[in-house]
Protein backbone atom coordinates (compact mmCIF):
# COMPACT_ATOMS: atom_id res chain seq x y z
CA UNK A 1 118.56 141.20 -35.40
CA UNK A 2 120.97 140.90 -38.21
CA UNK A 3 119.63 140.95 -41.80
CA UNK A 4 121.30 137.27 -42.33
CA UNK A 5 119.09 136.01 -39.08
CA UNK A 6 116.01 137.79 -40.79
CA UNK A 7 117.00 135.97 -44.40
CA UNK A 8 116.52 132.79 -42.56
CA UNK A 9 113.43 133.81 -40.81
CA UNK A 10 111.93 134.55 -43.76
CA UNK A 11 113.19 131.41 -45.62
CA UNK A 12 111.48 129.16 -43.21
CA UNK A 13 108.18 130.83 -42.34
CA UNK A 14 108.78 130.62 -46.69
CA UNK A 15 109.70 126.89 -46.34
CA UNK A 16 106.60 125.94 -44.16
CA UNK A 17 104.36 127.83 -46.06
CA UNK A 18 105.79 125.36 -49.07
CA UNK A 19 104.78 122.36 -46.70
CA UNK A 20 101.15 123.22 -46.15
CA UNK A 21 100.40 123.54 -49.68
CA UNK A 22 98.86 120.07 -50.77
CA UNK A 23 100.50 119.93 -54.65
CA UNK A 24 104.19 119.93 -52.51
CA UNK A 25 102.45 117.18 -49.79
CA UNK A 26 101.32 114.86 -52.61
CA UNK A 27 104.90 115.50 -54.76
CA UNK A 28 106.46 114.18 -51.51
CA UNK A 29 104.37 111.12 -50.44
CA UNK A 30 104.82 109.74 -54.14
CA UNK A 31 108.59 110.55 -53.72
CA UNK A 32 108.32 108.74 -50.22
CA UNK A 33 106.52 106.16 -52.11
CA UNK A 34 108.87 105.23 -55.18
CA UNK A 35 111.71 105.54 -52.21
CA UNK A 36 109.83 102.55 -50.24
CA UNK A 37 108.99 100.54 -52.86
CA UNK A 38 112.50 100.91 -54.25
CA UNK A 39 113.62 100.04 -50.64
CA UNK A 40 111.45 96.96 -50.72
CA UNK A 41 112.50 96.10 -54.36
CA UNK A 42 116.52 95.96 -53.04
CA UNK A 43 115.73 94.15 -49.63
CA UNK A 44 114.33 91.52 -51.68
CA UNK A 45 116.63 91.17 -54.28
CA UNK A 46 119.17 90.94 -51.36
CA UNK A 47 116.70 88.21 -49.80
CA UNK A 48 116.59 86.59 -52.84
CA UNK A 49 120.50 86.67 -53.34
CA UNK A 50 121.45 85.45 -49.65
CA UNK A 51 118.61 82.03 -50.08
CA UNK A 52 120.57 82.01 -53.61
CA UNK A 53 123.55 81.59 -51.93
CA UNK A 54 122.40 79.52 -48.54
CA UNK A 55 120.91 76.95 -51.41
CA UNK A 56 124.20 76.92 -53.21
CA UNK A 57 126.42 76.50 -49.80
CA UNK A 58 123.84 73.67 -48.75
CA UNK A 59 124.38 71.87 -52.42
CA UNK A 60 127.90 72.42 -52.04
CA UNK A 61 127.93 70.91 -48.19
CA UNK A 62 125.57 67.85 -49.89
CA UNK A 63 127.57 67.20 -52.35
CA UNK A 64 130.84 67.26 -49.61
CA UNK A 65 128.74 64.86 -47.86
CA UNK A 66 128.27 62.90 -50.45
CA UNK A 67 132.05 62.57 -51.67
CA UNK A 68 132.85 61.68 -47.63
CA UNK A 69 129.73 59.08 -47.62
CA UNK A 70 131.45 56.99 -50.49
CA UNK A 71 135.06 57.31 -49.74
CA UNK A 72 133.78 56.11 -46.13
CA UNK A 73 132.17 53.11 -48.46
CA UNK A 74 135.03 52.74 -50.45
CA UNK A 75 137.25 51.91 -47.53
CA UNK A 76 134.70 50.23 -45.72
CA UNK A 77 134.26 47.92 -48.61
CA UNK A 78 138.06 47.59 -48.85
CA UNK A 79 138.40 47.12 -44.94
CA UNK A 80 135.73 44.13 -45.42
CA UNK A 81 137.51 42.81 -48.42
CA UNK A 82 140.62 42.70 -46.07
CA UNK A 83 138.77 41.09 -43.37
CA UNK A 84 136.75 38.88 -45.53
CA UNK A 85 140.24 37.23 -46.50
CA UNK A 86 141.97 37.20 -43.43
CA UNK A 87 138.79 35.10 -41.83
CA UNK A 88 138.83 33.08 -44.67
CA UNK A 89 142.61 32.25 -44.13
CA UNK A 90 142.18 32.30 -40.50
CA UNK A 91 139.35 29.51 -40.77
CA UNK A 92 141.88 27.30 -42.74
CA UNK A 93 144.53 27.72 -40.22
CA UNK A 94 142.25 26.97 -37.38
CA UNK A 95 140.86 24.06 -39.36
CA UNK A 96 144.66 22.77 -39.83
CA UNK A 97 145.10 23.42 -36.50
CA UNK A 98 142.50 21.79 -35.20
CA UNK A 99 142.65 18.39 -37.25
CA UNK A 100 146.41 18.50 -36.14
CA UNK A 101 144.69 18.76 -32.36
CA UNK A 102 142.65 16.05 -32.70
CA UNK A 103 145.03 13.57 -34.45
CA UNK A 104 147.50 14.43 -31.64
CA UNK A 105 144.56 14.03 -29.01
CA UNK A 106 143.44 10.52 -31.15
CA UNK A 107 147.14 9.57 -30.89
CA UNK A 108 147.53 10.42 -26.80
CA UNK A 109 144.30 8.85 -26.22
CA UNK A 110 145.11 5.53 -28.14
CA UNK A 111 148.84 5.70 -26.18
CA UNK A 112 146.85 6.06 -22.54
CA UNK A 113 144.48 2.91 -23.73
CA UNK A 114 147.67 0.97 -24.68
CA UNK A 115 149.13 2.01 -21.39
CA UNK A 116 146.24 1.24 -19.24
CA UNK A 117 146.23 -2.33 -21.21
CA UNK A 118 149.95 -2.66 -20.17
CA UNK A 119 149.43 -1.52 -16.28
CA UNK A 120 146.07 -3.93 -16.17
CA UNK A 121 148.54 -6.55 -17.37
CA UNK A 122 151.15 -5.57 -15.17
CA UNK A 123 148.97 -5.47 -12.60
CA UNK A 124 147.32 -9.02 -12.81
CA UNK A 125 150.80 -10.69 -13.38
CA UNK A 126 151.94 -8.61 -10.04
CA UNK A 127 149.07 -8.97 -7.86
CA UNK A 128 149.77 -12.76 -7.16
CA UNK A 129 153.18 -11.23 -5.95
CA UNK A 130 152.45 -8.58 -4.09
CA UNK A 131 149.67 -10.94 -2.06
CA UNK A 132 153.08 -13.02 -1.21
CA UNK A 133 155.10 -10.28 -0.10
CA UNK A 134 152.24 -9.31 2.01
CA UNK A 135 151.59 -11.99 3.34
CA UNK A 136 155.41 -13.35 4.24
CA UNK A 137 155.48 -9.44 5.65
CA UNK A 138 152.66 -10.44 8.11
CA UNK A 139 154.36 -13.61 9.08
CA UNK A 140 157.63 -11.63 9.86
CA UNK A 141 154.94 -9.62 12.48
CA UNK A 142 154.55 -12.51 14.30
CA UNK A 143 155.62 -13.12 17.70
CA UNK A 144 159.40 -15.17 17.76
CA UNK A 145 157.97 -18.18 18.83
CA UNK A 146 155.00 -18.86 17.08
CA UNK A 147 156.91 -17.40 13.70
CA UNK A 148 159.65 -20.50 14.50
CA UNK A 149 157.31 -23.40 15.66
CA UNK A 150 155.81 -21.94 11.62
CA UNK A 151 158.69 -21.35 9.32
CA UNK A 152 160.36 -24.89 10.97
CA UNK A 153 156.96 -26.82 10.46
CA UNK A 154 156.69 -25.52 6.77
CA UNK A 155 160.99 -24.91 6.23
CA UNK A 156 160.19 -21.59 3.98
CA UNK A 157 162.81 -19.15 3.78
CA UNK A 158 162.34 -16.73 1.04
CA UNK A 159 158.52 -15.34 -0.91
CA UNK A 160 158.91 -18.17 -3.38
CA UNK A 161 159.60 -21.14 -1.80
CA UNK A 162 156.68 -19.74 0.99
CA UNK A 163 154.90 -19.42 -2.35
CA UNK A 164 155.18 -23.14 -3.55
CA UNK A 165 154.50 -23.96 -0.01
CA UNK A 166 150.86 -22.43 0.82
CA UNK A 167 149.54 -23.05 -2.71
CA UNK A 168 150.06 -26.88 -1.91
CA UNK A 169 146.98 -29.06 -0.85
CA UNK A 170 149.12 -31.38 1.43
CA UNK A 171 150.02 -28.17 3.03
CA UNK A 172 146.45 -26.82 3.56
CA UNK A 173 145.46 -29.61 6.40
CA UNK A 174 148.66 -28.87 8.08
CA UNK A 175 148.68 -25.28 8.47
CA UNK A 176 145.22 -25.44 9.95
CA UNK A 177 146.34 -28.34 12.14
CA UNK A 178 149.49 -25.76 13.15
CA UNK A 179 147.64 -23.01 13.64
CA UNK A 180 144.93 -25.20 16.00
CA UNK A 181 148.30 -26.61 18.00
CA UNK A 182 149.30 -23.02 17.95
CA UNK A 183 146.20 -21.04 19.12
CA UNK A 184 146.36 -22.02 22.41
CA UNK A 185 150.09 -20.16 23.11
CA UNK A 186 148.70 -17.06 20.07
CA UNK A 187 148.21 -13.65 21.21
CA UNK A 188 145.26 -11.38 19.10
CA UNK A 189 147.61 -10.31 16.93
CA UNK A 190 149.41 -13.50 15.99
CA UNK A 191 145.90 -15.56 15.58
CA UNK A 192 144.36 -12.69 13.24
CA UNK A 193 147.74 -13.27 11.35
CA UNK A 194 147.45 -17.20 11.22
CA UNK A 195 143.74 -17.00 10.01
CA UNK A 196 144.52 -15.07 7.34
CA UNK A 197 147.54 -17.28 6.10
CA UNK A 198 144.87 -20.18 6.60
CA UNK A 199 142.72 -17.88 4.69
CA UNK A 200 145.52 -17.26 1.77
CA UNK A 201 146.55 -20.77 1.49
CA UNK A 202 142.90 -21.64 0.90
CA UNK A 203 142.70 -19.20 -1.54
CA UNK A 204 145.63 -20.53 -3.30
CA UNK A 205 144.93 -24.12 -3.70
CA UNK A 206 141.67 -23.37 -5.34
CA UNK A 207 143.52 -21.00 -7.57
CA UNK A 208 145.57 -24.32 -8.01
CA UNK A 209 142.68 -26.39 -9.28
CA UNK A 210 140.70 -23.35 -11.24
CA UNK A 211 137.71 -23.74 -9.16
CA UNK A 212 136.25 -23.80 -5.43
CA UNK A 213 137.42 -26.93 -3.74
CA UNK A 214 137.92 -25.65 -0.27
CA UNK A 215 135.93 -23.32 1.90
CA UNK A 216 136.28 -22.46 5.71
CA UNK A 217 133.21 -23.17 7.26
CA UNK A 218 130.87 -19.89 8.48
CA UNK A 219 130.14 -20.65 11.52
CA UNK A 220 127.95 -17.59 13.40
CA UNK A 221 127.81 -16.83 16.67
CA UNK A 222 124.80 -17.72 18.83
CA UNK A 223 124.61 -20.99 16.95
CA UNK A 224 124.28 -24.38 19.20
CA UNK A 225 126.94 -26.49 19.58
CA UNK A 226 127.06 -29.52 17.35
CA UNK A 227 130.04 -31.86 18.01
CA UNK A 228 129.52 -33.15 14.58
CA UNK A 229 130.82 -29.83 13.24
CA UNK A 230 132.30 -28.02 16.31
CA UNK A 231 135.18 -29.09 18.68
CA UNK A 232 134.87 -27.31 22.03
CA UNK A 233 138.34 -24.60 22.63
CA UNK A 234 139.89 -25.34 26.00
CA UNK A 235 137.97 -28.72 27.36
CA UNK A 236 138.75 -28.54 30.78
CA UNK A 237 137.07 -24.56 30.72
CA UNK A 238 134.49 -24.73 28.39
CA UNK A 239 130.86 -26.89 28.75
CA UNK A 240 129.55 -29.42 26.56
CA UNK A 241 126.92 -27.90 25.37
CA UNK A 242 125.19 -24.34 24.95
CA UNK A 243 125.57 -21.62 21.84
CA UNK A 244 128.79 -20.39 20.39
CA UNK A 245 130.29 -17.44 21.80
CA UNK A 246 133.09 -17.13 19.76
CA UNK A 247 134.63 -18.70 16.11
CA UNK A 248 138.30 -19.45 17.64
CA UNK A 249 139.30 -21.42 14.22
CA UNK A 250 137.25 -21.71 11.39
CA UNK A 251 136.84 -25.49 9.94
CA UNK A 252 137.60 -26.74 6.24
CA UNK A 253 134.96 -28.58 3.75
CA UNK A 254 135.98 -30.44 0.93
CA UNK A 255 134.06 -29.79 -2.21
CA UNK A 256 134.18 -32.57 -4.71
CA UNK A 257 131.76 -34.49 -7.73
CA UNK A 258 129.25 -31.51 -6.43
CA UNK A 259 129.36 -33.22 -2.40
CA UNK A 260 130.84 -31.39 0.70
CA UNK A 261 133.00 -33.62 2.93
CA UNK A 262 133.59 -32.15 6.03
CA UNK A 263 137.87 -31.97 6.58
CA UNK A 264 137.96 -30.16 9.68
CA UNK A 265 135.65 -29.07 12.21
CA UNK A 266 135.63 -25.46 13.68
CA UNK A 267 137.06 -24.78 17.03
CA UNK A 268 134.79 -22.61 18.99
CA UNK A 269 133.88 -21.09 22.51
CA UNK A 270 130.81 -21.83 24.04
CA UNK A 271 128.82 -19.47 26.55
């Protein structure tokens, strides 16, 4: 062994002899102490520094809040300002616009009234007129024959002379006398025809007067047979007596100073 390994032999048997005494073991727990407490001391003062400094970054993100919270205001408030006027401008537009909507609907509805007065007007000045051409069409559906032995009886030629012609009361008597003469020859479709111009010239003498002064008479079927009111349709077929089977030709009454005078009896068909 070399005298430097021996040096160091001695220095630690030396060095632990040193660590048993108790003076050196007291020395070093109060340095140990002092060293802990000062380690303490610094690891709060760096505690105390960082929640220094978290508190001042958390006043400093407040108050960053707080600037952001009332510029949001700010330009909220300016936003409603903005809208505030618009609605308020808006709200006068719509209000001109709709006054301007309901004068124009005021003035449409007014024009449609004034129209509908007009076509009412037109139409009871043209309804007398478009019953004639109606009718003179019908009479240009009937058969040849039965439309001469009718338009050379009566010597109409146009809508207003047939016009002047049915509305007369001379003529009333004589169409239904025609159309009796006539109904033995008529097919269904001519007699429907005839009836109705019976019907229509009826219709127009009363207009004539302003008031009900003729009526066909309603005869129903299954009624008896009364010669004072009924002439029997083909004699030589039909018997003299029983219930009606059919109204071949309604009859006229006469309606005057509130009494009805019987003008013409009805022609009918017994069973």
């Amino acid at each position: 062994m070399s005298s430097e390994e021996d040096k160091m032999k001695a220095f630690k048997e030396q060095l632990l002899s040193v660590w048993d005494d108790e003076k050196v073991q007291e020395k070093l727990k109060q340095m140990l102490a002092v060293k802990m407490e000062k380690e303490v001391m610094c690891l709060k003062e760096d505690k105390k520094e960082q929640h220094t400094l978290d508190r001042n970054k958390a006043f400093a993100k407040c108050k960053e809040l707080e600037k952001e919270l009332a510029q949001s205001r700010t330009e909220w408030q300016r936003e409603r300002d903005i809208y505030q006027k618009h609605y308020w401008v808006w709200q006068s537009e719509l209000a001109n616009i709709k006054g301007a909507y309901e004068q124009q609907l005021q003035r449409l509805r007014q024009e449609l009234e004034k129209k509908q007065e007009d076509l009412n007007e037109w139409k009871a000045i043209a309804t007398p007129f478009v019953e004639v051409l109606h009718m003179y069409q019908l009479l240009s559906d009937l058969s040849p024959v039965i439309k001469s032995q009718v338009q050379d009886h009566f010597r109409w030629q146009t809508p207003e002379s047939f016009l002047i012609c049915v509305g007369q009361e001379k003529n009333l008597l004589q169409l239904w006398d025609l159309v009796k003469k006539l109904n033995t020859d008529c097919l269904g479709d001519d007699r429907s025809i005839l009836l109705k111009l019976l019907s229509y010239s009826v219709k127009k003498v009363n207009g004539s007067y302003g008031r009900l002064r003729y009526v066909l008479r309603q005869e129903q079927v299954g009624m008896q047979f009364d010669e004072h009111f009924h002439i029997r349709y083909r004699y030589e077929s039909c018997p003299y007596s029983g219930t009606i089977k059919e109204v071949i030709l309604p009859g006229i009454d006469l309606i005057h100073a509130g009494k009805v005078e019987l003008k013409r009896k009805s022609v009918v068909e017994l069973v």
